[in-house]
Protein backbone atom coordinates (compact mmCIF):
# COMPACT_ATOMS: atom_id res chain seq x y z
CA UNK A 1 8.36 -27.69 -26.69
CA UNK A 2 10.59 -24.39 -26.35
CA UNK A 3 12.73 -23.54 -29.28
CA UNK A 4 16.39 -22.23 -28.48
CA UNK A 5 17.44 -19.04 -29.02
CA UNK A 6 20.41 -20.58 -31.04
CA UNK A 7 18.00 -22.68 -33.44
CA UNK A 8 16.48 -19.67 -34.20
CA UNK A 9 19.10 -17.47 -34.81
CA UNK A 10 20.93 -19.71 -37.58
CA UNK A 11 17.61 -20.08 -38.94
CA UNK A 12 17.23 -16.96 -38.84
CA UNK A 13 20.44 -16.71 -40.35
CA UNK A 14 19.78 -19.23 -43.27
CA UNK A 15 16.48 -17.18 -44.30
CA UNK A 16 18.07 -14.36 -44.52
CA UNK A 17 20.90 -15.85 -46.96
CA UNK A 18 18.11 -17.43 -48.90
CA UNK A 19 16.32 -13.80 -49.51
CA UNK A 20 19.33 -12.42 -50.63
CA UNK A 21 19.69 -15.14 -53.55
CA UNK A 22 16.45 -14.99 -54.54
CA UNK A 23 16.33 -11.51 -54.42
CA UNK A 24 19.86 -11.25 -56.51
CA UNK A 25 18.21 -14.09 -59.30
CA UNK A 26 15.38 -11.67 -59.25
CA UNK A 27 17.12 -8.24 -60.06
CA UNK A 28 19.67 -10.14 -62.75
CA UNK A 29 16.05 -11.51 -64.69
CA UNK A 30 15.22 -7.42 -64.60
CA UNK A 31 17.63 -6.34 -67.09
CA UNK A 32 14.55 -6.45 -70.29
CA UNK A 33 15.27 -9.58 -71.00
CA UNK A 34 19.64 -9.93 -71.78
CA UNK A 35 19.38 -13.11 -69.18
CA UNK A 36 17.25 -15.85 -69.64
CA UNK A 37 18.60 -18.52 -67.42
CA UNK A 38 20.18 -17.67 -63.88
CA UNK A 39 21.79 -20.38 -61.42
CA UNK A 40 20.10 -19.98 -58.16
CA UNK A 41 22.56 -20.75 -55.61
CA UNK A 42 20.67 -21.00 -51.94
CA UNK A 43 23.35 -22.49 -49.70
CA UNK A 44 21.71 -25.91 -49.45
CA UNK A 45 20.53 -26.08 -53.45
CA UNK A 46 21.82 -24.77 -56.33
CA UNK A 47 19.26 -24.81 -58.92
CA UNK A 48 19.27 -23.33 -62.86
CA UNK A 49 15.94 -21.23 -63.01
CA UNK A 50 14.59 -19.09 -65.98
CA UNK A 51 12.61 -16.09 -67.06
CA UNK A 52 9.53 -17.98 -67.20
CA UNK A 53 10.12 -18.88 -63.54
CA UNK A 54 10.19 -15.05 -62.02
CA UNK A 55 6.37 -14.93 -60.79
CA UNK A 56 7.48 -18.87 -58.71
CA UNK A 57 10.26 -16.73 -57.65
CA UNK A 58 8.45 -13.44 -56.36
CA UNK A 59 5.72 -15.97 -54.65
CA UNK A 60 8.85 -17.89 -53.38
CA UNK A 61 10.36 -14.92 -52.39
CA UNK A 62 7.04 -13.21 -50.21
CA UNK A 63 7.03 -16.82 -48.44
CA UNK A 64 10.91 -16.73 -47.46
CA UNK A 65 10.00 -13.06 -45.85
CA UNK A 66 7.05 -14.23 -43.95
CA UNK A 67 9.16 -16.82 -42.40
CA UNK A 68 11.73 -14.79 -41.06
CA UNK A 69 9.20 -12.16 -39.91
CA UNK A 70 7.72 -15.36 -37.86
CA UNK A 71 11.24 -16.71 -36.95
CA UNK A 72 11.86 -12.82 -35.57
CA UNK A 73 8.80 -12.66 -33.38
CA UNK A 74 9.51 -15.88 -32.02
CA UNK A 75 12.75 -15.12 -31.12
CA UNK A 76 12.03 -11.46 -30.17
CA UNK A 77 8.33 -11.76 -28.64
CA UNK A 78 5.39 -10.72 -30.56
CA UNK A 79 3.83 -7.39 -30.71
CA UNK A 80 0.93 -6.65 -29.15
CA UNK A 81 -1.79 -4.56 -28.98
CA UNK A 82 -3.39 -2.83 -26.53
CA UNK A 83 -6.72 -1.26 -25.78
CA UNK A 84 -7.96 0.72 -22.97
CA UNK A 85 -9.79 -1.61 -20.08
CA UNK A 86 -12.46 0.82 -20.13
């Protein structure tokens, strides 16, 4: 079954608008410890995580960037490597 172009570009889209919350819950938990709660706000969810959540956030985070690095090179063709026929 092909995949459009247009799926993948608003899912694209939506994975890249997820990053950028998780990444901005991320940076406000990096002030030494003035925030201890932070409302995560992902589009679809919005969700009240904590200090004691950042490593499920950094794991959560390193998934949401291997899925657009997949989306991508479904969309734009993977790379591929080549070696001499020799």
């Amino acid at each position: 079954m092909a995949i459009s172009d247009t799926f993948l570009a608003d899912r694209i889209t939506a994975t890249e608008a997820q990053i950028v919350a998780y990444e901005a819950a991320i940076l406000a938990f990096a002030n030494n410890g003035a925030i201890q709660t932070y409302k995560l706000d992902t589009g679809q969810t919005v969700q009240t995580v904590t200090r004691s959540d950042l490593a499920e956030l950094n794991k959560t985070l390193d998934i949401l960037y291997n899925r657009l690095s997949t989306l991508c090179a479904r969309r734009d063709g993977a790379a591929s490597i080549g070696r001499p026929a020799w």
